[in-house]
C-alpha atoms as a PDB file:
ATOM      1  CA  UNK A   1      -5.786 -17.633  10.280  1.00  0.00           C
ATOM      2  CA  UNK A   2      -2.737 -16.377  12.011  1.00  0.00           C
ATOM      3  CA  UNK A   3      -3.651 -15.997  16.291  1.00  0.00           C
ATOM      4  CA  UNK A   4      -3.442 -12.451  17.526  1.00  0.00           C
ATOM      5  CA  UNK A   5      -0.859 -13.063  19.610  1.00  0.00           C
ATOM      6  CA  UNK A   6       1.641 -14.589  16.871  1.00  0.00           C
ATOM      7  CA  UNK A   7       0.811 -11.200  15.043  1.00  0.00           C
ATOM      8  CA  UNK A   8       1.708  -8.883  17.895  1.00  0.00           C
ATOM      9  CA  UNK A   9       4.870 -10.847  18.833  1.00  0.00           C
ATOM     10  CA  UNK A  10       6.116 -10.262  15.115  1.00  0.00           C
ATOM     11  CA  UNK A  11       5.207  -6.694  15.289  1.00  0.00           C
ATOM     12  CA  UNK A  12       8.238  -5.242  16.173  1.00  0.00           C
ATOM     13  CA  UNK A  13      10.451  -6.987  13.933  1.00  0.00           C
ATOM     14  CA  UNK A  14       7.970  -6.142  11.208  1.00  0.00           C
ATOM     15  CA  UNK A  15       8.608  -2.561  12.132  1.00  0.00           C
ATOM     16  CA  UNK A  16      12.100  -3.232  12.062  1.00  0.00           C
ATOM     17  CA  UNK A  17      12.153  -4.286   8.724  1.00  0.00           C
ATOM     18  CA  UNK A  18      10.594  -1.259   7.340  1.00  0.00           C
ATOM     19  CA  UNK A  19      12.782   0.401   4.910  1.00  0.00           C
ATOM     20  CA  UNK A  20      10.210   3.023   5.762  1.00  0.00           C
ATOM     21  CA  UNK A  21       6.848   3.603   7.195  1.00  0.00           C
ATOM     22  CA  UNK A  22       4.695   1.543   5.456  1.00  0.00           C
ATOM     23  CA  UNK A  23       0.891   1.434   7.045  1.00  0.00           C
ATOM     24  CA  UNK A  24      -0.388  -1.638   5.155  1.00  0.00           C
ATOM     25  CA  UNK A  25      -1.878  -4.128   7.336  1.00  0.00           C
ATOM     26  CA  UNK A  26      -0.654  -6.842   5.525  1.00  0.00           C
ATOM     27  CA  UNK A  27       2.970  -6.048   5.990  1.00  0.00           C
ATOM     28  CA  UNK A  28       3.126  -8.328   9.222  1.00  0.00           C
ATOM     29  CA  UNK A  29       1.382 -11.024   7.079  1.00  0.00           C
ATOM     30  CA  UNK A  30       3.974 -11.082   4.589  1.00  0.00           C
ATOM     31  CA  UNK A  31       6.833 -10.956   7.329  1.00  0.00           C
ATOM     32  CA  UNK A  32       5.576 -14.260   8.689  1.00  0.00           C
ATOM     33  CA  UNK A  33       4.551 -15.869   5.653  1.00  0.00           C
ATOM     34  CA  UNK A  34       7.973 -15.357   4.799  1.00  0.00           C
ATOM     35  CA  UNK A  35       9.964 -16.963   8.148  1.00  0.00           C
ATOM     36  CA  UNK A  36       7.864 -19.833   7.304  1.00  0.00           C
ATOM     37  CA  UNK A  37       8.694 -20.276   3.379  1.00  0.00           C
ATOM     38  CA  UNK A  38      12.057 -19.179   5.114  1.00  0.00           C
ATOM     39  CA  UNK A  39      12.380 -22.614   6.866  1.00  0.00           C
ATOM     40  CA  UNK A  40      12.094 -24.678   3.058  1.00  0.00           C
ATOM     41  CA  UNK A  41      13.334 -21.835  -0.326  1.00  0.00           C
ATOM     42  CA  UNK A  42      15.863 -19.089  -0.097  1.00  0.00           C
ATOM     43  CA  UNK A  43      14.193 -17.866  -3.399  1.00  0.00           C
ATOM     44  CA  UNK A  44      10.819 -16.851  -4.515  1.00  0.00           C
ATOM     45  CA  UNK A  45       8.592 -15.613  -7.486  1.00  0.00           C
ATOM     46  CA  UNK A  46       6.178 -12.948  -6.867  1.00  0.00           C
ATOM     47  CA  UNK A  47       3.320 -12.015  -9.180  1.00  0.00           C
ATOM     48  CA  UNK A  48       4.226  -8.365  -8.104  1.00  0.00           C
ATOM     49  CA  UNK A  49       3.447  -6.017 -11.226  1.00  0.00           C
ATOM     50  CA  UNK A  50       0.977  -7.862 -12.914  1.00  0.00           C
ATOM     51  CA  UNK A  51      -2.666  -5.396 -11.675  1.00  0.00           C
ATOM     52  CA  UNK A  52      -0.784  -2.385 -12.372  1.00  0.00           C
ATOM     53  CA  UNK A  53       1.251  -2.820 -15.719  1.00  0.00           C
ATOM     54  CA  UNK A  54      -2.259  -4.808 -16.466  1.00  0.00           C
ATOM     55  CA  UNK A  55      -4.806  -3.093 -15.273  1.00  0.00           C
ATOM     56  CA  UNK A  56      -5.866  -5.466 -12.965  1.00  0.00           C
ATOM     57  CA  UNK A  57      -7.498  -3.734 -10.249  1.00  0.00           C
ATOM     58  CA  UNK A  58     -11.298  -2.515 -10.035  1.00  0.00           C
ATOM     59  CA  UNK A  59     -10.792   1.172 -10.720  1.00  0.00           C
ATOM     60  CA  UNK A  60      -8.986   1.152 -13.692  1.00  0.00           C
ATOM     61  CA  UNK A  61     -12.550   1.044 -15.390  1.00  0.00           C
ATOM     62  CA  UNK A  62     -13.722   4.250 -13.807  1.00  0.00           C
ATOM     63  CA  UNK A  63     -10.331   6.162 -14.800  1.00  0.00           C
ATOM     64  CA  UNK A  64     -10.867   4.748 -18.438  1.00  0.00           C
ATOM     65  CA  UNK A  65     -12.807   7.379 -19.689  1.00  0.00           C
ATOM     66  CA  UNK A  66     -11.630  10.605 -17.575  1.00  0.00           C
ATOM     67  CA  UNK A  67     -12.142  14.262 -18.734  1.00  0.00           C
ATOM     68  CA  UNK A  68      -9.912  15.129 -15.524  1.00  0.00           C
ATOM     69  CA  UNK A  69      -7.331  12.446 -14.793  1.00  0.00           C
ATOM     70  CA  UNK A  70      -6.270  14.116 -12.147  1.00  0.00           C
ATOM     71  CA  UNK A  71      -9.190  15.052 -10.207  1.00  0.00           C
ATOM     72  CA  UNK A  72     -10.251  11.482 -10.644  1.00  0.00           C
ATOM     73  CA  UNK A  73      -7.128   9.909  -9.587  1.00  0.00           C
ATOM     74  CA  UNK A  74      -6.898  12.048  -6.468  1.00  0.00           C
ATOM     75  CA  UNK A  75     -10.552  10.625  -5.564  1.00  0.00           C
ATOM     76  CA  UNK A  76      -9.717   7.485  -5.394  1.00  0.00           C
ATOM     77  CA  UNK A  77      -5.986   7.445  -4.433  1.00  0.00           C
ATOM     78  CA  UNK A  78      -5.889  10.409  -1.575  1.00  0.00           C
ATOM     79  CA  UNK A  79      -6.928   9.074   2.001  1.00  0.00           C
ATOM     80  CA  UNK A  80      -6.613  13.048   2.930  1.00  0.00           C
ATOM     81  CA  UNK A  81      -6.824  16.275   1.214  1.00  0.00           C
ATOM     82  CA  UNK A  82      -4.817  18.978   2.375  1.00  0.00           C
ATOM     83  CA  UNK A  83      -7.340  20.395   4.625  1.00  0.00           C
ATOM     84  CA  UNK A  84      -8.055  16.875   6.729  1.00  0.00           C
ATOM     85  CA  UNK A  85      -4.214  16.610   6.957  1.00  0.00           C
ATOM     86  CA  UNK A  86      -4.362  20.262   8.895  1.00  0.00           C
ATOM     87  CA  UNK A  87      -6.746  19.687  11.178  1.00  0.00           C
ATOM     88  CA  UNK A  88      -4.508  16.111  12.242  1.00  0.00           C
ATOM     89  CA  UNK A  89      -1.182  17.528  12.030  1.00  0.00           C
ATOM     90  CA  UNK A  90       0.209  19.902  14.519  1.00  0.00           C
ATOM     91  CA  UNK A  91       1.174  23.266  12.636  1.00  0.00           C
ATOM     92  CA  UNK A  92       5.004  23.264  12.588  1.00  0.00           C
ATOM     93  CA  UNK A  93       4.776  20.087  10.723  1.00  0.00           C
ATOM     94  CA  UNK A  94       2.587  21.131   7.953  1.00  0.00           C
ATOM     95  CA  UNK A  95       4.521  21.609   4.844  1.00  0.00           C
ATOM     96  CA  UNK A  96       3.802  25.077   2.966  1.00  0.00           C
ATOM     97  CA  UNK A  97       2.298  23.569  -0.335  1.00  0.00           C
ATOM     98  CA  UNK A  98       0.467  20.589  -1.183  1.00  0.00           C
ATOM     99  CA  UNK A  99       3.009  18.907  -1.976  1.00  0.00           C
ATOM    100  CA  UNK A 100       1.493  14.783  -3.101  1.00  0.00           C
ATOM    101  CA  UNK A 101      -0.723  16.542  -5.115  1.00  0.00           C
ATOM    102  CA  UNK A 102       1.602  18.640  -6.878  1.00  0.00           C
ATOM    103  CA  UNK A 103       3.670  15.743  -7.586  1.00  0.00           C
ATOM    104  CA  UNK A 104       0.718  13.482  -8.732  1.00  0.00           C
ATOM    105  CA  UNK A 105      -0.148  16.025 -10.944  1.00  0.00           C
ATOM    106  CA  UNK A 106       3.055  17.173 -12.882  1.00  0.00           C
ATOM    107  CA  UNK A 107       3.241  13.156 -13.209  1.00  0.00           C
ATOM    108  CA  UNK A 108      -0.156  12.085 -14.181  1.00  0.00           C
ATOM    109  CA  UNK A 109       0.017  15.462 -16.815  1.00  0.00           C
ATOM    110  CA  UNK A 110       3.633  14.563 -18.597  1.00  0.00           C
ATOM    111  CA  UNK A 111       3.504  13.480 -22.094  1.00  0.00           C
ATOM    112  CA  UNK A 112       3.864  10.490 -23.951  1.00  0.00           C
ATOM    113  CA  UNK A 113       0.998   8.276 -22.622  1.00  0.00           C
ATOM    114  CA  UNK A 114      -1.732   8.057 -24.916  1.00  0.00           C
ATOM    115  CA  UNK A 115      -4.675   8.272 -22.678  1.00  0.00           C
ATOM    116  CA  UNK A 116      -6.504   8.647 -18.905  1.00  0.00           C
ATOM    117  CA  UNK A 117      -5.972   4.801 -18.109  1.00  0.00           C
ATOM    118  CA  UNK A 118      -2.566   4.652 -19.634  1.00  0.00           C
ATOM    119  CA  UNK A 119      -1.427   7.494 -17.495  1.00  0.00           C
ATOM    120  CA  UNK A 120      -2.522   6.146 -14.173  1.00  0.00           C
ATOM    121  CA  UNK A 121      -0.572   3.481 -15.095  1.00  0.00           C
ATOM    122  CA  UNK A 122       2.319   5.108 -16.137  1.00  0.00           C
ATOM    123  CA  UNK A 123       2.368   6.213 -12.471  1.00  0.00           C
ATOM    124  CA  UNK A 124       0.998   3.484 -10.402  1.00  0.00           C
ATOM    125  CA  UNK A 125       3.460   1.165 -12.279  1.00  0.00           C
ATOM    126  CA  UNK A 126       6.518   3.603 -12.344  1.00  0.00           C
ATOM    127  CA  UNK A 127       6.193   5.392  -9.044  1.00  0.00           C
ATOM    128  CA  UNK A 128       3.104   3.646  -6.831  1.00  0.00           C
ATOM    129  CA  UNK A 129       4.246   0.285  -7.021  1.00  0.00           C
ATOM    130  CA  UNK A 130       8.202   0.880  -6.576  1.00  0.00           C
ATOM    131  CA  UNK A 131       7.737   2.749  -3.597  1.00  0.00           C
ATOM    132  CA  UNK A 132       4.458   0.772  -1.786  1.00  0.00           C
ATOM    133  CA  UNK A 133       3.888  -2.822  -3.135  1.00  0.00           C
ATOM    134  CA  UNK A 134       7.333  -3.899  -4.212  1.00  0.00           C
ATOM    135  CA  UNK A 135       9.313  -2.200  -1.537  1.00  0.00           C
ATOM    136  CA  UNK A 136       6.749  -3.780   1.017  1.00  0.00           C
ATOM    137  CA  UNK A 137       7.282  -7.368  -0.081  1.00  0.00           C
ATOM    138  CA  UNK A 138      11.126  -6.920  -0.866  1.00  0.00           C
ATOM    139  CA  UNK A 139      11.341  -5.505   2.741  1.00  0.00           C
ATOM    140  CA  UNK A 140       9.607  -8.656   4.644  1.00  0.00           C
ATOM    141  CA  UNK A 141      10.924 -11.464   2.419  1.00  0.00           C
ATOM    142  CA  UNK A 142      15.029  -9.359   2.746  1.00  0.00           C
ATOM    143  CA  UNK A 143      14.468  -9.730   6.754  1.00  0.00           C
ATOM    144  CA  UNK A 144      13.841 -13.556   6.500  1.00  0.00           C
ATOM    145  CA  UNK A 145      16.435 -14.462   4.217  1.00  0.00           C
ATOM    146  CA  UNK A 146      14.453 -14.926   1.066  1.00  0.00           C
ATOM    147  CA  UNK A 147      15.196 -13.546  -2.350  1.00  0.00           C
ATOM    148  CA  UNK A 148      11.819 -12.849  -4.525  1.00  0.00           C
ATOM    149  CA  UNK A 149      11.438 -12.029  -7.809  1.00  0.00           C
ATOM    150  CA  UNK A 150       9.357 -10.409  -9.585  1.00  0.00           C
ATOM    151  CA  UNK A 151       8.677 -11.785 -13.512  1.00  0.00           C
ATOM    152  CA  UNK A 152       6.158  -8.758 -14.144  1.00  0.00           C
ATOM    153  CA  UNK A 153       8.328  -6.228 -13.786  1.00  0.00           C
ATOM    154  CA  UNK A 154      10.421  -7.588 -16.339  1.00  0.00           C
ATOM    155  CA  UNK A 155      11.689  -4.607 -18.198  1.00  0.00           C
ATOM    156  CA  UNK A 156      11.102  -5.876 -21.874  1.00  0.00           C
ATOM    157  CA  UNK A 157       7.580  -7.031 -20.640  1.00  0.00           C
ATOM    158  CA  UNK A 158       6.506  -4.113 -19.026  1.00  0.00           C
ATOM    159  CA  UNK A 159       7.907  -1.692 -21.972  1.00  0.00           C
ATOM    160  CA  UNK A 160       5.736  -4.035 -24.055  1.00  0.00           C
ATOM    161  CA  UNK A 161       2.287  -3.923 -22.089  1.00  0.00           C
ATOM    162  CA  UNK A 162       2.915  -0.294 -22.202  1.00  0.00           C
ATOM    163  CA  UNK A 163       2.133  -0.343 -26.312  1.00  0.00           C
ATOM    164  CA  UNK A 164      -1.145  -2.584 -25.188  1.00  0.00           C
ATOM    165  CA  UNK A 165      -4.418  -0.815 -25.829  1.00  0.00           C
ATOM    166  CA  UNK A 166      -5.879   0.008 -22.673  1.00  0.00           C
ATOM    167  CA  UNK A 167      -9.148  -1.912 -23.689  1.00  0.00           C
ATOM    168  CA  UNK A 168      -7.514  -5.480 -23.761  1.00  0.00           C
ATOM    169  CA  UNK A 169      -6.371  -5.050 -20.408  1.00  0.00           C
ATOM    170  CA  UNK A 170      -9.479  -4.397 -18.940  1.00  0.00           C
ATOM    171  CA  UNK A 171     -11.202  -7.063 -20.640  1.00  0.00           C
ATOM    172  CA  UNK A 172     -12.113 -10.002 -18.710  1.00  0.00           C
ATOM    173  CA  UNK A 173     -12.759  -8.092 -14.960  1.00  0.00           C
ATOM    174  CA  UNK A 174      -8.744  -6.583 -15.899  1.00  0.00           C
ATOM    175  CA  UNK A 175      -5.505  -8.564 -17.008  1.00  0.00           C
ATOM    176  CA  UNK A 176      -7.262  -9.942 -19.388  1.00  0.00           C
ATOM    177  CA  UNK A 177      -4.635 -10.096 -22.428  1.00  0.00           C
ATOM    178  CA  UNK A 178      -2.902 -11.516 -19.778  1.00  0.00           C
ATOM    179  CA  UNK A 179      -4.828 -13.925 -18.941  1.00  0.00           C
ATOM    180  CA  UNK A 180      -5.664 -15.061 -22.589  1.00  0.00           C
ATOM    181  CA  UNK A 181      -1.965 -16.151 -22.829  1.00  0.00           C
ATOM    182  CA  UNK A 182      -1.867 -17.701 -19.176  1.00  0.00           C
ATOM    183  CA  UNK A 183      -4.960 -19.698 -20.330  1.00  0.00           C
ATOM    184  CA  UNK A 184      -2.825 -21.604 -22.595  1.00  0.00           C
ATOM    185  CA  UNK A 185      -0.571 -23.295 -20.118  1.00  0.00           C
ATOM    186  CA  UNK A 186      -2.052 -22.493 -16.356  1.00  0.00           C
ATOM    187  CA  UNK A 187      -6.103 -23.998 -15.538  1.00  0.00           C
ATOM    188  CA  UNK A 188      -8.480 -21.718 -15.638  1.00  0.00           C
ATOM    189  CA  UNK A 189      -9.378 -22.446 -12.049  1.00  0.00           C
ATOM    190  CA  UNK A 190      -6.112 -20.816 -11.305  1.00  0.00           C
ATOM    191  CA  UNK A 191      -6.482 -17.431 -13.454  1.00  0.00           C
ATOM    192  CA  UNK A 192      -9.968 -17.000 -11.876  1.00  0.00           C
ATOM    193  CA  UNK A 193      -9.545 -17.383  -8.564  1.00  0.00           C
ATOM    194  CA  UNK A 194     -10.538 -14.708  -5.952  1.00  0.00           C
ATOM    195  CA  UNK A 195      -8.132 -12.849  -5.417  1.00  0.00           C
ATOM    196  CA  UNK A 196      -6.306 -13.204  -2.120  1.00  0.00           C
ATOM    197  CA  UNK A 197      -4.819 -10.725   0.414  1.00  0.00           C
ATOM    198  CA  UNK A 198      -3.773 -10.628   4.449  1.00  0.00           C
ATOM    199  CA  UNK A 199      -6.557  -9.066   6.227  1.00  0.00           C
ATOM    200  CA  UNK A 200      -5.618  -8.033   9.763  1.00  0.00           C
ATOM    201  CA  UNK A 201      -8.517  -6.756  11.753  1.00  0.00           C
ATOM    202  CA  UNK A 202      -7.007  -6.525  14.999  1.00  0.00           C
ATOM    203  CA  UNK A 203      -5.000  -3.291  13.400  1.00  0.00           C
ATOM    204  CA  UNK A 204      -7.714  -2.055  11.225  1.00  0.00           C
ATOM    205  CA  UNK A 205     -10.055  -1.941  14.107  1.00  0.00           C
ATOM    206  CA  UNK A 206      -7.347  -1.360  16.877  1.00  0.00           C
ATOM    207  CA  UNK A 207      -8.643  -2.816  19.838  1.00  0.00           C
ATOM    208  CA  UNK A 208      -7.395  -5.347  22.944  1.00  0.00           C
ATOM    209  CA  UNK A 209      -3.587  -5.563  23.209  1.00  0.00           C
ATOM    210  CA  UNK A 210      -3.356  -3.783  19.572  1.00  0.00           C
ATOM    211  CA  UNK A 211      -4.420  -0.786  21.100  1.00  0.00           C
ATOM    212  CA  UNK A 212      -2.775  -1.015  24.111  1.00  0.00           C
ATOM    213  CA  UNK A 213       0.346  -1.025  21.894  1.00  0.00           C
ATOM    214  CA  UNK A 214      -1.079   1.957  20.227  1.00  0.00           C
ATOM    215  CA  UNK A 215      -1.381   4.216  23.689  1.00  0.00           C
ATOM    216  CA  UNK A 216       2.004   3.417  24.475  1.00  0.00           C
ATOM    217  CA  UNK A 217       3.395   4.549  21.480  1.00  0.00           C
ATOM    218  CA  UNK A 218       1.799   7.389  20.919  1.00  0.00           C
ATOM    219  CA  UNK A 219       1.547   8.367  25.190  1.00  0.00           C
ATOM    220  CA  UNK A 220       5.312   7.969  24.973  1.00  0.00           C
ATOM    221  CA  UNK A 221       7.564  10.978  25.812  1.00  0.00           C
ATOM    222  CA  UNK A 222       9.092  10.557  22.509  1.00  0.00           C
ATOM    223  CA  UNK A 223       5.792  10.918  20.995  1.00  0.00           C
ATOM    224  CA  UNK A 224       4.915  14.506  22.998  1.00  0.00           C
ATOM    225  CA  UNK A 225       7.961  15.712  22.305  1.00  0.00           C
ATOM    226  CA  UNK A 226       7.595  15.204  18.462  1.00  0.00           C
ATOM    227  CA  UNK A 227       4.532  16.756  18.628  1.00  0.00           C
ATOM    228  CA  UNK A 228       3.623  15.438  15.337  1.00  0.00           C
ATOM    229  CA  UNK A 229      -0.249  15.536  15.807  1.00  0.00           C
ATOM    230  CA  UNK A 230      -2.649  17.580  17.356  1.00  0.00           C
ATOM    231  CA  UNK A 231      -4.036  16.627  20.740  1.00  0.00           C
ATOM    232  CA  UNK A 232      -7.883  17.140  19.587  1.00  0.00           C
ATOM    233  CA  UNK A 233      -7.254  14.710  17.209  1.00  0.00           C
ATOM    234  CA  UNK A 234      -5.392  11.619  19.240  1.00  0.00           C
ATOM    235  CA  UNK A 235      -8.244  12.084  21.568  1.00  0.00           C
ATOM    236  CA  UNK A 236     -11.012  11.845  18.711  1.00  0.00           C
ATOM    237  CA  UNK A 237      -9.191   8.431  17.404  1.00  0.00           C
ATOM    238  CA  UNK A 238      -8.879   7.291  20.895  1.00  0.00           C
ATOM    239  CA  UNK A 239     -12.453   7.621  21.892  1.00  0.00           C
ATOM    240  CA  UNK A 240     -13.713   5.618  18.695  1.00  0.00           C
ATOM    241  CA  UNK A 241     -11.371   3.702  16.389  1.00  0.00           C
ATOM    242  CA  UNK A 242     -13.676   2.185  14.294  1.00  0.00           C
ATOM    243  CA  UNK A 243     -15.300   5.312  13.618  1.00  0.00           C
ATOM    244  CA  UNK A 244     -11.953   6.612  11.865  1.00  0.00           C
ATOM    245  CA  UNK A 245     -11.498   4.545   8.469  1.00  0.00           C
ATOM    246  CA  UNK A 246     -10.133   6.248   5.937  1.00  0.00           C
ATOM    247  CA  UNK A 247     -11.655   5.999   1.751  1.00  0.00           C
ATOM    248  CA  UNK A 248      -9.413   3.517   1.104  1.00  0.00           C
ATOM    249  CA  UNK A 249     -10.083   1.452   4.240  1.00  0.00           C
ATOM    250  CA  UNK A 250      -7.124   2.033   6.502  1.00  0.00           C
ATOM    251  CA  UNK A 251      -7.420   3.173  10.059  1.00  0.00           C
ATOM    252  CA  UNK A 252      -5.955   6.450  11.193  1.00  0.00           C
ATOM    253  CA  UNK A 253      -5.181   5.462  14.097  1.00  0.00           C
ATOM    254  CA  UNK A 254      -2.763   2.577  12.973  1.00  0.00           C
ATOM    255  CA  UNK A 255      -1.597   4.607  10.513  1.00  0.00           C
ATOM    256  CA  UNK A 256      -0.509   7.143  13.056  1.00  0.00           C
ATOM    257  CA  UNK A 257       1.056   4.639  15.339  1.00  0.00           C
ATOM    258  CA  UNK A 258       3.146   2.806  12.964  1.00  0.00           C
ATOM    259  CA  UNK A 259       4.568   6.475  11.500  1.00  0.00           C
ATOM    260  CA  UNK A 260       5.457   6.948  15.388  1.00  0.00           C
ATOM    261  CA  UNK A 261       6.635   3.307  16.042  1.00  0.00           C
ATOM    262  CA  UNK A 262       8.797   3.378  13.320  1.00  0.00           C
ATOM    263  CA  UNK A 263      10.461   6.179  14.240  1.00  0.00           C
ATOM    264  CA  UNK A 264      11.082   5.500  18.213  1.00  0.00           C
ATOM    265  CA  UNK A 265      12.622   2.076  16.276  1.00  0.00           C
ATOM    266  CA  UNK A 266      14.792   3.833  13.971  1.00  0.00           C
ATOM    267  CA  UNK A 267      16.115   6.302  17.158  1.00  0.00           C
ATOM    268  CA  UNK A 268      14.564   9.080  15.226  1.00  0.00           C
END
């Protein structure tokens, strides 16, 4: 358990570090995870890759079978449809076509994978995890120092998995011709672990110093000037945090701040 304050003294430099805005909470986790490993390795191995060139995450089952990839996909990838995002963003700022969901479309609908589950991912492994996961980690480790690879993105191995039929992956609760070959040298204890991750609730919920960060950002001159949301809407996430999670569990108020943060850091 990392103490609030250690968090909200690395903040900034996690901010900093940010290649782009990147709203994950665990971003800050990874940037002091990796001063630490900092002080002992300059290089690393990541298991990067591994859920999404083998289906290892929980809702490649439900996008197995899809009559409407695309549809699907949307419902459980989109925190916000195009007409949530217009009632948050101020109108100059809103673009003139949907834009993600055009692009997750013509991508999701190009040919040459053989099924639903072996298009989602074609793009959560191609374009998802490139521009979110990979970049995150790369980002956090880069600012301490610390080279870390990533084995699963091997391009031989993931051109490979790509031939797998979808059905062996999801075997064993996902990964699992994966796992049948990690059995062989790694304990099982090991392969079926719970899987572990950096929660943060001080910026999922947004509250003591966290939001006091939060009001200053987004109170700022810079911030009024920008005019990138709509006042109605600061003052509905101001009155009740908690109350404004998004589908996929992120607050919309952090995600707000950070987008403005990182811009006031980047002189923007």
């Amino acid at each position: 358990m990392i103490p609030t304050s250690n968090m909200l003294d690395a903040l900034p430099a996690t901010i900093a570090a940010m290649s782009e805005p990147m709203v994950s909470y665990d971003n800050v986790g990874f940037f002091l995870l990796s001063r630490e490993v900092a002080k002992h390795v300059k290089v690393v191995q990541s298991g990067q890759g591994a859920d999404e060139v083998f289906a290892g995450y929980h809702w490649y089952p439900k996008l197995q079978n899809s009559n409407d990839i695309v549809s699907d996909y949307r419902a459980l990838f989109f925190d916000r449809d195009r007409t949530k995002l217009a009632k948050h963003l101020s109108t100059r700022w809103m673009a003139d076509e949907d834009v993600p969901a055009k692009f997750v479309a013509k991508q999701l609908e190009r040919p040459g994978a053989q099924d639903a589950l072996d298009r989602a991912l074609r793009i959560d492994t191609l374009t998802m995890l490139v521009d979110d996961p990979v970049k995150r980690v790369d980002n956090m480790t880069m600012a301490a120092g610390i080279e870390a690879r990533v084995p699963f993105l091997d391009h031989e191995l993931v051109g490979l998995a790509a031939t797998v039929p979808p059905e062996l992956k999801l075997a064993d609760g996902g990964k699992g011709i994966l796992k049948d070959i990690g059995r062989r040298i790694i304990p099982s204890e090991v392969i079926d672990r719970k899987k572990g991750y950096f929660p943060v609730p001080a910026l999922k919920y947004v509250e003591g110093p966290v939001l006091e960060m939060v009001e200053g950002a987004l109170g700022s001159q810079a911030a009024r000037e920008r005019g990138l949301f709509r006042d109605s809407y600061l003052k509905a996430l101001f009155a009740d945090p908690k109350k404004h999670i998004t589908p996929l569990r992120g607050s919309e108020l952090w995600q707000v701040a950070l987008l403005e943060m990182w811009l006031q850091t980047n002189g923007i």
